[in-house]
C-alpha atoms as a PDB file:
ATOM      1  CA  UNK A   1    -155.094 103.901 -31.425  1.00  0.00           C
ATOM      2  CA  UNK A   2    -152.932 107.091 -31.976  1.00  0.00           C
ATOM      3  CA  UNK A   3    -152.217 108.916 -35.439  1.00  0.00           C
ATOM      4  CA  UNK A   4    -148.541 108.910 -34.103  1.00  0.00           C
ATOM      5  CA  UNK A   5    -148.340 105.069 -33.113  1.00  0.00           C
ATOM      6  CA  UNK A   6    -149.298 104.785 -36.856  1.00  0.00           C
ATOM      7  CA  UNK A   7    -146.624 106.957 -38.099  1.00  0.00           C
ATOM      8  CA  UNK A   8    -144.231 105.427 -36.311  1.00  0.00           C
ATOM      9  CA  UNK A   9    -144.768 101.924 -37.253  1.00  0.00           C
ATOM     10  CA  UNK A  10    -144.787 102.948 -40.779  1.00  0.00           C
ATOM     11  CA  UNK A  11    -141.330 104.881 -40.564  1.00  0.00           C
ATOM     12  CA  UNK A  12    -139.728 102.279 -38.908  1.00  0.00           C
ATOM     13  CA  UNK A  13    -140.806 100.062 -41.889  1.00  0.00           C
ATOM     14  CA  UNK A  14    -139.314 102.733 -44.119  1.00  0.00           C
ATOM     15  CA  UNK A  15    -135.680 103.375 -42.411  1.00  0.00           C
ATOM     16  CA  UNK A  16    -135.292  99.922 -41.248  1.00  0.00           C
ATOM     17  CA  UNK A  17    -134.024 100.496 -37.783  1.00  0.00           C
ATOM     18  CA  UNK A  18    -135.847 102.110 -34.844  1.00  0.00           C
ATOM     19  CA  UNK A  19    -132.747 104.310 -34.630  1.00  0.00           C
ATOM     20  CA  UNK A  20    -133.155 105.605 -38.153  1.00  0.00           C
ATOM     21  CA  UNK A  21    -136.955 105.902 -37.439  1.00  0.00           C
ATOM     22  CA  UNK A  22    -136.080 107.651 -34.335  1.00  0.00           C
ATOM     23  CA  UNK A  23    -133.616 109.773 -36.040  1.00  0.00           C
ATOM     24  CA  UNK A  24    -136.236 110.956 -38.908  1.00  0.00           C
ATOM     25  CA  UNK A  25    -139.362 111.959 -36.513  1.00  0.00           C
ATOM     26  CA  UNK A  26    -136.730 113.827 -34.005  1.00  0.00           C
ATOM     27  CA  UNK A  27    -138.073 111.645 -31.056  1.00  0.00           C
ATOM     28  CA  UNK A  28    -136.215 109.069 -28.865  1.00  0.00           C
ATOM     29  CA  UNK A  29    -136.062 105.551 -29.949  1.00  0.00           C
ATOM     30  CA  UNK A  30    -137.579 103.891 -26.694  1.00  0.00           C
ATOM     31  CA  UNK A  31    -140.516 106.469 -27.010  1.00  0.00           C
ATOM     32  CA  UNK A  32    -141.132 104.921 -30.974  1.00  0.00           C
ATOM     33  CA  UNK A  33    -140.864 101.401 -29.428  1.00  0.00           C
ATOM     34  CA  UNK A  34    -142.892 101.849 -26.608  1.00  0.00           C
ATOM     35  CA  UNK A  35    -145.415 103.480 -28.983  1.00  0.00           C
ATOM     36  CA  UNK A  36    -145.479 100.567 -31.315  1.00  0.00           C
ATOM     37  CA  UNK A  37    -145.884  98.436 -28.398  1.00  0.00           C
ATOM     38  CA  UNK A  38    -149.151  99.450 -27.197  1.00  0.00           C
ATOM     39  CA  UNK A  39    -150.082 100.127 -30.607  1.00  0.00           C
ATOM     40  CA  UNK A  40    -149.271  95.907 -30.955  1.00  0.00           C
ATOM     41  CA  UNK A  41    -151.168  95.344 -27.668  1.00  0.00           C
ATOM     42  CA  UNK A  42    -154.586  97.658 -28.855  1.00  0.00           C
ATOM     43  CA  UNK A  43    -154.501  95.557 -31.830  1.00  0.00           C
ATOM     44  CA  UNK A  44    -153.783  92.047 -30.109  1.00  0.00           C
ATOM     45  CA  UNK A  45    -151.521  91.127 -32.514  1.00  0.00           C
ATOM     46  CA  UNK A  46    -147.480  91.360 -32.915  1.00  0.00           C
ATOM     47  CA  UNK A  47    -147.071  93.675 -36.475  1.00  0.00           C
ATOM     48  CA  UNK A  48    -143.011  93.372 -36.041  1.00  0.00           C
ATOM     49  CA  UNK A  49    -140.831  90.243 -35.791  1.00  0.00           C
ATOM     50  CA  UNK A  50    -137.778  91.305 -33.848  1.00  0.00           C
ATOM     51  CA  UNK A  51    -136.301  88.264 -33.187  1.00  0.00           C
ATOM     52  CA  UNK A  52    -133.663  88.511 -36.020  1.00  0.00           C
ATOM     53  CA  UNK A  53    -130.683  91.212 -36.694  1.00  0.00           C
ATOM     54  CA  UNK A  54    -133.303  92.564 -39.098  1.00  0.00           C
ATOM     55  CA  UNK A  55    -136.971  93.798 -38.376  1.00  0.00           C
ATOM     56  CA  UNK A  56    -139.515  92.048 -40.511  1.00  0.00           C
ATOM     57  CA  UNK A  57    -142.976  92.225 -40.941  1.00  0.00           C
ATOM     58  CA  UNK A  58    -145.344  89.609 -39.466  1.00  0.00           C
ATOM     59  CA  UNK A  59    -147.969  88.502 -41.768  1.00  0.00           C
ATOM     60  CA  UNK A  60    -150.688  90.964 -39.365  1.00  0.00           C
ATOM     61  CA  UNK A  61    -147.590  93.794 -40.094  1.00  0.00           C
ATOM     62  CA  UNK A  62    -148.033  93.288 -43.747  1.00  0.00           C
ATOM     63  CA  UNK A  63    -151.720  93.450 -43.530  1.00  0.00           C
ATOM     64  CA  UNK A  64    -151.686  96.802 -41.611  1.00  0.00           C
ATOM     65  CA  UNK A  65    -148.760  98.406 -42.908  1.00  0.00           C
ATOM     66  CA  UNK A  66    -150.596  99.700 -46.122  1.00  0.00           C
ATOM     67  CA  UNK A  67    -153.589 100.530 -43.942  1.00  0.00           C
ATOM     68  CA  UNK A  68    -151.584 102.422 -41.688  1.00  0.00           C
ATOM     69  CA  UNK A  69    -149.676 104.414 -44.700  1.00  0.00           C
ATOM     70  CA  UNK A  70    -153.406 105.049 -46.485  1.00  0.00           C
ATOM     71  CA  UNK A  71    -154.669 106.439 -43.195  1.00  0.00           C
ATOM     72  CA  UNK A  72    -151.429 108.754 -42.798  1.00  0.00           C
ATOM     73  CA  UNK A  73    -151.845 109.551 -46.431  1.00  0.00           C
ATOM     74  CA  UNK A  74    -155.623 111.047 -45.660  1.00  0.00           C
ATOM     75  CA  UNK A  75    -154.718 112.603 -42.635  1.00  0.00           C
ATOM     76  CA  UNK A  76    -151.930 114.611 -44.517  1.00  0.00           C
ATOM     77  CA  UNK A  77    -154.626 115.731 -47.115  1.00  0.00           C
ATOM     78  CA  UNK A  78    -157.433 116.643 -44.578  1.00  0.00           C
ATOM     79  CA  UNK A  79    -153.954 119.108 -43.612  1.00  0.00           C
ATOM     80  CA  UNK A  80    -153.454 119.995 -46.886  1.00  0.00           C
ATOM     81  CA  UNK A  81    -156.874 120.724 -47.720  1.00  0.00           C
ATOM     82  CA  UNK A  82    -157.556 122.847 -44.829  1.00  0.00           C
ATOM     83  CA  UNK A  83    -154.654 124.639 -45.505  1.00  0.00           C
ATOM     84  CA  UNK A  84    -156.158 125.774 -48.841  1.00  0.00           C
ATOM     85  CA  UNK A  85    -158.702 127.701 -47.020  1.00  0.00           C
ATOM     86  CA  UNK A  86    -156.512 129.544 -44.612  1.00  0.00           C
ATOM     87  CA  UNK A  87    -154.446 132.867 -45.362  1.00  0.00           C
ATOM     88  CA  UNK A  88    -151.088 131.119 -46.471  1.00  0.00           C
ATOM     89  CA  UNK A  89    -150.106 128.168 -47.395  1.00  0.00           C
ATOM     90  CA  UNK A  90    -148.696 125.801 -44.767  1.00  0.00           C
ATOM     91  CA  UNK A  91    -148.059 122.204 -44.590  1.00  0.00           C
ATOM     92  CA  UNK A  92    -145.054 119.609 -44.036  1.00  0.00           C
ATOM     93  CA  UNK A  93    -143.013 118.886 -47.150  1.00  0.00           C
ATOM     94  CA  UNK A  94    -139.958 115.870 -46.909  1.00  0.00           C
ATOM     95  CA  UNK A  95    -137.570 117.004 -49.939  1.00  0.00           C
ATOM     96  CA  UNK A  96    -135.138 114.208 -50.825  1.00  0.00           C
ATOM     97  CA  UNK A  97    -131.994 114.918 -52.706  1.00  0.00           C
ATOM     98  CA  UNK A  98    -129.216 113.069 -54.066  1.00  0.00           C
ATOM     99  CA  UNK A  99    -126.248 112.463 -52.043  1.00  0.00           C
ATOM    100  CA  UNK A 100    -123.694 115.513 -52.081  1.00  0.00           C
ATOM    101  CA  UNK A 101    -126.120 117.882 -54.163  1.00  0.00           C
ATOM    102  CA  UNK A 102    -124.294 121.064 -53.931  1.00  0.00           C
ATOM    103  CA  UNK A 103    -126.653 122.702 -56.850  1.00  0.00           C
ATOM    104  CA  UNK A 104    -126.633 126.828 -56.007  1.00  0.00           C
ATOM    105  CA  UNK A 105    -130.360 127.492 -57.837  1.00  0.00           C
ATOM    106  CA  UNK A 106    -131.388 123.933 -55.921  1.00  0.00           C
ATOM    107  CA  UNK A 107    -130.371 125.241 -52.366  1.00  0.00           C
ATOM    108  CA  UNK A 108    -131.315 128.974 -52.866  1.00  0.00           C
ATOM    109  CA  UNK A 109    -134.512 127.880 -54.038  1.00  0.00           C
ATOM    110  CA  UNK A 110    -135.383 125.326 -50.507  1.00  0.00           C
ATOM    111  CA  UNK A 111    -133.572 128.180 -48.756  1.00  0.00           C
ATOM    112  CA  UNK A 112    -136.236 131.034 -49.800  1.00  0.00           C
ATOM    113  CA  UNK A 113    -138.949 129.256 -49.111  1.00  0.00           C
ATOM    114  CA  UNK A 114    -138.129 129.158 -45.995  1.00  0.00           C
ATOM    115  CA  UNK A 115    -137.995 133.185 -45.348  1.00  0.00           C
ATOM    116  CA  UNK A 116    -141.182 133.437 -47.989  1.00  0.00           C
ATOM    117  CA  UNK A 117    -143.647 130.984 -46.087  1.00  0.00           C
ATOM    118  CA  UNK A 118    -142.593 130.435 -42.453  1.00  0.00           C
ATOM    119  CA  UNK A 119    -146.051 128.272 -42.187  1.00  0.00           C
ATOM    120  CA  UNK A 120    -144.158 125.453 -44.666  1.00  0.00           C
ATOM    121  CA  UNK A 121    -142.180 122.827 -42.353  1.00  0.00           C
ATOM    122  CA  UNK A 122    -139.388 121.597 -44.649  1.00  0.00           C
ATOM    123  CA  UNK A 123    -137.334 118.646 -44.007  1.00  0.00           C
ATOM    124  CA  UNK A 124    -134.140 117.547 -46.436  1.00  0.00           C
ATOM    125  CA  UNK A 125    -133.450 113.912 -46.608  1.00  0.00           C
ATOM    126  CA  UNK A 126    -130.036 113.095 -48.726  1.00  0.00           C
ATOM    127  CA  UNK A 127    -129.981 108.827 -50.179  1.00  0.00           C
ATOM    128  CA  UNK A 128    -128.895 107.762 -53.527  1.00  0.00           C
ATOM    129  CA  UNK A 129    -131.112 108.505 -56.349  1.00  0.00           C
ATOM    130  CA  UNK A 130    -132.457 104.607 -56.327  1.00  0.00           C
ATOM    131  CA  UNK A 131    -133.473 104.676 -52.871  1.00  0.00           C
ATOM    132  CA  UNK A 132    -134.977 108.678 -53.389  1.00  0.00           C
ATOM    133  CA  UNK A 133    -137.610 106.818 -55.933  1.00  0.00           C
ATOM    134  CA  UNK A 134    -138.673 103.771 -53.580  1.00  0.00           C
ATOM    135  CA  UNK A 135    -138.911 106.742 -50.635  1.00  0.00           C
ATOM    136  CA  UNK A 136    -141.276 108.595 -52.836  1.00  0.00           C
ATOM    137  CA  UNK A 137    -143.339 105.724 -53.630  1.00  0.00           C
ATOM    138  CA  UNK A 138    -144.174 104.746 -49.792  1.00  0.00           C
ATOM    139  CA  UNK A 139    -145.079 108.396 -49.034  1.00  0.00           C
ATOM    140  CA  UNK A 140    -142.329 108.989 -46.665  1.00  0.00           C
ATOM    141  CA  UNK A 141    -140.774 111.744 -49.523  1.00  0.00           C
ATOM    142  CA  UNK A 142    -143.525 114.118 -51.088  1.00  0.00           C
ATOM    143  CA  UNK A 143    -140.795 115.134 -53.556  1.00  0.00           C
ATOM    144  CA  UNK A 144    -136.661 114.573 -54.790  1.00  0.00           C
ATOM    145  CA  UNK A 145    -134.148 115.704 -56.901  1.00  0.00           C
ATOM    146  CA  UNK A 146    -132.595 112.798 -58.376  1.00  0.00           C
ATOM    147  CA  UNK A 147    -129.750 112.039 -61.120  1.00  0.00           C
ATOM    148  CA  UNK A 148    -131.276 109.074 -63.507  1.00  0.00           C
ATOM    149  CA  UNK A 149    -130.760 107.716 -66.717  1.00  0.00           C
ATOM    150  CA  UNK A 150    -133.554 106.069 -68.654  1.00  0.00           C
ATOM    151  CA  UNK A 151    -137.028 105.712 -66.879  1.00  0.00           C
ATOM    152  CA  UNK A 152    -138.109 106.453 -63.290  1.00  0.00           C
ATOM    153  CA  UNK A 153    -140.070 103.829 -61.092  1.00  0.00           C
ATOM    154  CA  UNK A 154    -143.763 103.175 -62.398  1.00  0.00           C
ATOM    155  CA  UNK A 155    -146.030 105.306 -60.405  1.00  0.00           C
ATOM    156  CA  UNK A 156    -143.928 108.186 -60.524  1.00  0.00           C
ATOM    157  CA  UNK A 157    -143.945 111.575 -62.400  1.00  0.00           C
ATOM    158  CA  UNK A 158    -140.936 113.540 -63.355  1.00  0.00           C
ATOM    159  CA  UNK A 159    -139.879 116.894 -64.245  1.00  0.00           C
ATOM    160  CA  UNK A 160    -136.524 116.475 -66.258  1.00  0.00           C
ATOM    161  CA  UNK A 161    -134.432 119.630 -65.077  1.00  0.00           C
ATOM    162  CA  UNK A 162    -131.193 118.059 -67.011  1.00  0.00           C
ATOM    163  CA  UNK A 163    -130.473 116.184 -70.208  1.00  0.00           C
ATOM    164  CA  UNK A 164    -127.261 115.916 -70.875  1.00  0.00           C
ATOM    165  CA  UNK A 165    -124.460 113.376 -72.599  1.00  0.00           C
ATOM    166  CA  UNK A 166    -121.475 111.986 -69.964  1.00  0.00           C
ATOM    167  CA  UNK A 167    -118.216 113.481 -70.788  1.00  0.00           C
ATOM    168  CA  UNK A 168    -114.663 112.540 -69.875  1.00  0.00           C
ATOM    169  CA  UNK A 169    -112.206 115.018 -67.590  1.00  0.00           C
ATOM    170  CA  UNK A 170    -108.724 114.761 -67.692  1.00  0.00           C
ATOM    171  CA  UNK A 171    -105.356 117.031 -66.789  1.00  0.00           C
ATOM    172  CA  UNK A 172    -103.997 118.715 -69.833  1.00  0.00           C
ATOM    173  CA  UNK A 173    -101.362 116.880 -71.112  1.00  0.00           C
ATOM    174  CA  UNK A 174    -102.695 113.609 -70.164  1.00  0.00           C
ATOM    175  CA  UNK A 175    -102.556 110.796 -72.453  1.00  0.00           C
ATOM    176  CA  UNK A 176    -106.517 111.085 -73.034  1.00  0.00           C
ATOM    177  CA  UNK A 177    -106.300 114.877 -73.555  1.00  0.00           C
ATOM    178  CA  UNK A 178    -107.797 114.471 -76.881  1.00  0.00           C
ATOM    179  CA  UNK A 179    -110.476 116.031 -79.153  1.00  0.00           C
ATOM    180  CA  UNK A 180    -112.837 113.042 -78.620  1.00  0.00           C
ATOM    181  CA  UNK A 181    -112.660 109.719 -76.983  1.00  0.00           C
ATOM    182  CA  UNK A 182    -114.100 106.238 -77.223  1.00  0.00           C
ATOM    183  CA  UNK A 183    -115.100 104.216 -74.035  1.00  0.00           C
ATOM    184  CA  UNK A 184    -112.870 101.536 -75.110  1.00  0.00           C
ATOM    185  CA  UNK A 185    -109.962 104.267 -74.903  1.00  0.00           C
ATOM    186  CA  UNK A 186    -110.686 104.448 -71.117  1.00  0.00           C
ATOM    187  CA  UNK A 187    -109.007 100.859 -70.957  1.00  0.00           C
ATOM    188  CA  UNK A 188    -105.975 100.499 -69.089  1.00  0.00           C
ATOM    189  CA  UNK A 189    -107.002 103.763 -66.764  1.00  0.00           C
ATOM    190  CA  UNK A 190    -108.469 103.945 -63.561  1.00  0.00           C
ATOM    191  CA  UNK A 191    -111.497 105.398 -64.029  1.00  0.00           C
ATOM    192  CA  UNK A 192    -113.673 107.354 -61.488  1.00  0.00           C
ATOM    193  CA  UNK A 193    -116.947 107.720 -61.679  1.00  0.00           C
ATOM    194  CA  UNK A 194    -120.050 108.676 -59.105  1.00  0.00           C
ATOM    195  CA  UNK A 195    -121.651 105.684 -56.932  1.00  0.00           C
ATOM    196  CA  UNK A 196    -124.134 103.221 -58.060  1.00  0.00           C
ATOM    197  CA  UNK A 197    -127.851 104.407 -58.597  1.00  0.00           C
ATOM    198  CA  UNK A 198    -126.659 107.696 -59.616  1.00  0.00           C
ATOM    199  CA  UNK A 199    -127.870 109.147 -62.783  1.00  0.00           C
ATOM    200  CA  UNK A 200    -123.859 109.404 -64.504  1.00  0.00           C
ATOM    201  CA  UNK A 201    -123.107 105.740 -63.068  1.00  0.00           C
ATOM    202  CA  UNK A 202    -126.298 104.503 -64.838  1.00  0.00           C
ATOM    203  CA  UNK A 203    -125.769 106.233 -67.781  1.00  0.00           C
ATOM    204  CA  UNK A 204    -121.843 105.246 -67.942  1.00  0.00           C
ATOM    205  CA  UNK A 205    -122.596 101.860 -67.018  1.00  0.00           C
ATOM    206  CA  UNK A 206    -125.380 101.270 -70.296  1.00  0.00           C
ATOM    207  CA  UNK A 207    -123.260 103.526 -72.644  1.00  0.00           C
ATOM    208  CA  UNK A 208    -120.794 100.660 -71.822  1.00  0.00           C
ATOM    209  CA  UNK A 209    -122.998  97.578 -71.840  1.00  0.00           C
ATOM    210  CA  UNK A 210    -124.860  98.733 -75.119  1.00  0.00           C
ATOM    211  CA  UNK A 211    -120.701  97.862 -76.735  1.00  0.00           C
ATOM    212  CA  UNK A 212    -120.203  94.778 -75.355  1.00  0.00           C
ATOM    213  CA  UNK A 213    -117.822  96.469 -72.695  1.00  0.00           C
ATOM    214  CA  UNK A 214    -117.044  95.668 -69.201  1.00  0.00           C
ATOM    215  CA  UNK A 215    -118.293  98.688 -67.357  1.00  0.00           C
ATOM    216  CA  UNK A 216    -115.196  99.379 -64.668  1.00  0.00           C
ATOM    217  CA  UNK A 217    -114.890 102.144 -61.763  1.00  0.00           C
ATOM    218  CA  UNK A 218    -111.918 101.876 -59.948  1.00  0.00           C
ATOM    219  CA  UNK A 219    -113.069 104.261 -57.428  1.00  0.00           C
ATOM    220  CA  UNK A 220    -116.587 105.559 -56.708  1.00  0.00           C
ATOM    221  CA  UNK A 221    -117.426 108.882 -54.389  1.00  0.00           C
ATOM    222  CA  UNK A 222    -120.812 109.884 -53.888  1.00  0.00           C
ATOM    223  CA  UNK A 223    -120.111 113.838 -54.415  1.00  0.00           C
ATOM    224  CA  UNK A 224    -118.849 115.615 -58.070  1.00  0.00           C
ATOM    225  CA  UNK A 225    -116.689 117.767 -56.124  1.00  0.00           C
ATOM    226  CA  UNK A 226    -114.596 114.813 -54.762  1.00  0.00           C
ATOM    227  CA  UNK A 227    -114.275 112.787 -57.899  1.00  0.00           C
ATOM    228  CA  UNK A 228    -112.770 116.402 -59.365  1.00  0.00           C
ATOM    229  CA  UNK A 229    -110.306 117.023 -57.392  1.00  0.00           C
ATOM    230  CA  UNK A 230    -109.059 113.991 -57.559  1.00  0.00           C
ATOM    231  CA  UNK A 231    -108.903 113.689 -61.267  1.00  0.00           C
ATOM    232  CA  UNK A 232    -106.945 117.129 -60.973  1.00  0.00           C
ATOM    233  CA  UNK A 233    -104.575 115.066 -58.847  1.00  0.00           C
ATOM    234  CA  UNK A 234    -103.924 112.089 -60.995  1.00  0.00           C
ATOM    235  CA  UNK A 235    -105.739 109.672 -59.388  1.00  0.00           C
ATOM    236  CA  UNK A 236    -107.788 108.510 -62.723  1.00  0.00           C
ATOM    237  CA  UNK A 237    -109.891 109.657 -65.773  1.00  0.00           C
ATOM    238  CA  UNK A 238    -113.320 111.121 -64.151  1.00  0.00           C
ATOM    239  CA  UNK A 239    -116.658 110.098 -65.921  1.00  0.00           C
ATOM    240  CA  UNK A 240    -119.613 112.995 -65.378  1.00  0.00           C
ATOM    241  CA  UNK A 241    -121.840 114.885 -66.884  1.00  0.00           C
ATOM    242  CA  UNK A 242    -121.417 118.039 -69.147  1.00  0.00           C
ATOM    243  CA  UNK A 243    -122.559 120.577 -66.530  1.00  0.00           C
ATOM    244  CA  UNK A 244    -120.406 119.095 -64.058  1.00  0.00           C
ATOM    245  CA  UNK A 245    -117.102 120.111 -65.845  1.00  0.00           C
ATOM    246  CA  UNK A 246    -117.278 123.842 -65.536  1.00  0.00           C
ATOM    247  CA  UNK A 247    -115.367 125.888 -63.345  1.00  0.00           C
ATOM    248  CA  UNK A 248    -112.037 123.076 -63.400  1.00  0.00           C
ATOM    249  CA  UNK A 249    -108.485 122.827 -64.347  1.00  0.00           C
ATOM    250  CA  UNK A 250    -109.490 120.004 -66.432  1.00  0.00           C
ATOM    251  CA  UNK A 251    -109.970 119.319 -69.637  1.00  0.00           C
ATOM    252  CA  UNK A 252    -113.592 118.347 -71.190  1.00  0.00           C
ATOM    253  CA  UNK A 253    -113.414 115.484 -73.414  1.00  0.00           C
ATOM    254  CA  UNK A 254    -116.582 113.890 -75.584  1.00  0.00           C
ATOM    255  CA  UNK A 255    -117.005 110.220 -75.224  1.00  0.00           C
ATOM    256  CA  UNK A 256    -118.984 109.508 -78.974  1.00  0.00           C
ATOM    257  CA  UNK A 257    -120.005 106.103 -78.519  1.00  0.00           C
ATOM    258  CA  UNK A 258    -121.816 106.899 -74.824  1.00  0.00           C
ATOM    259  CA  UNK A 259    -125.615 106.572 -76.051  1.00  0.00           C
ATOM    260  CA  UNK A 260    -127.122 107.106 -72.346  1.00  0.00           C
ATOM    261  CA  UNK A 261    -127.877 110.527 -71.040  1.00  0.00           C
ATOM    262  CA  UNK A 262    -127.686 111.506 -67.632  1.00  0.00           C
ATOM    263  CA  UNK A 263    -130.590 112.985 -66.339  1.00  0.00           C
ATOM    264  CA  UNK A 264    -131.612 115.073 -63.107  1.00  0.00           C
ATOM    265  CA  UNK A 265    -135.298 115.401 -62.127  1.00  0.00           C
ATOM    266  CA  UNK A 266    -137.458 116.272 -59.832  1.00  0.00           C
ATOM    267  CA  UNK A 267    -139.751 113.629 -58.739  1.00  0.00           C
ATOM    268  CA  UNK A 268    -143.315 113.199 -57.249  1.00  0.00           C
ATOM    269  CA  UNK A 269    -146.073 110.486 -56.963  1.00  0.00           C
ATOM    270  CA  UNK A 270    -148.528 110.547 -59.627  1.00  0.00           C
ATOM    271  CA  UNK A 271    -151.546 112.540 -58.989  1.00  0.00           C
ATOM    272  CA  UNK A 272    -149.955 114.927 -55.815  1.00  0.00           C
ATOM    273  CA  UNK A 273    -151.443 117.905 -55.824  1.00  0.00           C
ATOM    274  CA  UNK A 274    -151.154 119.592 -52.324  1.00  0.00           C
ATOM    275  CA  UNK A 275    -150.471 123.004 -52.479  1.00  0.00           C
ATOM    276  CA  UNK A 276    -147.678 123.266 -50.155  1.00  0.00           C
ATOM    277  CA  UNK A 277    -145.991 120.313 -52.231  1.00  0.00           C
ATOM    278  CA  UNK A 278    -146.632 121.928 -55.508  1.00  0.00           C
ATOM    279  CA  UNK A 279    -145.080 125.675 -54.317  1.00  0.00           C
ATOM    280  CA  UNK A 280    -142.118 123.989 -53.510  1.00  0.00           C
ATOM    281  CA  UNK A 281    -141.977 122.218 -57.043  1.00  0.00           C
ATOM    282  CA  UNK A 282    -142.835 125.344 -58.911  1.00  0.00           C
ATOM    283  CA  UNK A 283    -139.970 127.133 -57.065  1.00  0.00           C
ATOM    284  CA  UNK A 284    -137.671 124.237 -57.621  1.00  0.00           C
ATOM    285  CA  UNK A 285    -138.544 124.224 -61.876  1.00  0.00           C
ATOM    286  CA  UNK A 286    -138.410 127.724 -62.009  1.00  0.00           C
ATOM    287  CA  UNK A 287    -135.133 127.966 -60.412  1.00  0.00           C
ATOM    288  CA  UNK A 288    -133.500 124.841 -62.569  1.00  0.00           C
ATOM    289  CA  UNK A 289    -135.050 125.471 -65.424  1.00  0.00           C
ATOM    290  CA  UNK A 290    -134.808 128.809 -65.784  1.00  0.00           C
ATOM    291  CA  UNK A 291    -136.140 130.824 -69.144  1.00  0.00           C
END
């Protein structure tokens, strides 16, 4: 039995596909299925059901899966460990972010680590904020920068880098253009508003619930950047997060009655502690939360 065949049963657990699997180790996807097939035959028993349009686990797959993730887990901190006692600090860290992060003291901070400690191998991994926790809990993300409102996934510790109340942005001169709005003035509008599992969905989405409202998107983008330009177009009224507004043509608008925060934080499992993990999420507070 090989360390790989091990690590690449568990990651095509954790994309789904072997082509996803593939894509995420940088190897070819007959070499991961060949791998898990002698890895199958060592064992004597079938760990995959491929049979359907899906891949499932076998009840032996089930067994071993958590076994196999456990014994990649201690490998990783033997690596980690060792690492301690060398010169520099070196190691593998898988950073997940959320889908279109564009943050400038985000990206300069992954980017200087990179010229600072050429023994760190970083890899960026960009999902919705939903799927960033789950990630994080099965050890296939060591850390991620997601957009959240109310609490993260048991098991889970997070550094809130962002606390801030959703906000309306609309043309000037628009109907809305307003000192202050209600949700129930968004009625009649199209509104646009991030995609689901996104920190400013979530937190639009309760701030309507908690009223008895209906909460509508007419259209949903995955990046801040798109929903603003086409609010500055007249495609809709855009719901998002203070922060988010600067820098526009548009104007800023309170909602009063939205009770949910949005929140962005950086996430780990409880307990991490390897020191290549934690540089990267000193460098990643200090640069989002700075003094």
């Amino acid at each position: 039995m090989e360390i790989h065949q091990l690590r690449y049963f568990a990651a095509i657990m954790d994309e789904g596909t072997f082509t996803a699997a593939a894509q995420r180790l940088h190897v070819s996807q007959s070499g991961i299925s060949t791998q898990v097939a002698k890895l199958e035959a060592e064992l004597g028993q079938q760990l995959l059901d491929r049979s359907g349009r899906q891949i499932r686990l076998t009840p032996a797959g089930e067994a071993v899966l958590p076994l196999a993730k456990n014994a990649l887990a201690t490998l990783e901190a033997i690596q980690h460990t060792a690492a301690e006692f060398g010169n520099a600090v070196r190691g593998r860290i898988r950073l997940g972010m959320i889908m279109g992060c564009s943050i400038p003291p985000f990206l300069d901070a992954v980017a200087d680590l990179g010229r600072t400690h050429p023994g760190i191998e970083l890899s960026l991994h960009e999902d919705h904020s939903d799927e960033l926790q789950t990630r994080v809990l099965s050890s296939s993300l060591d850390l991620a920068l997601i957009g959240y409102a109310g609490d993260v996934a048991p098991g889970l510790e997070v550094s809130v880098v962002l606390d801030e109340p959703i906000t309306t942005l609309v043309p000037v001169g628009h109907p809305l253009d307003r000192a202050e709005l209600r949700l129930a003035d968004l009625r009649g509008h199209k509104i646009l508003c991030l995609s689901p599992g996104t920190g400013i969905r979530s937190a639009y989405e309760d701030s309507c619930r908690r009223i008895g409202l209906d909460p509508r998107v007419d259209i949903d983008v995955s990046s801040p950047a798109t929903l603003l330009h086409l609010a500055e177009r007249g495609a809709g009224v855009a719901v998002l997060s203070s922060s988010s507004t600067q820098g526009t043509g548009l104007r800023s608008i309170p909602l009063a009655d939205a009770a949910t925060h949005a929140r962005l934080g950086l996430i780990a499992r409880r307990g991490q502690h390897f020191p290549a993990v934690q540089l990267l999420r000193t460098k990643l507070l200090s640069a989002l939360r700075p003094e």
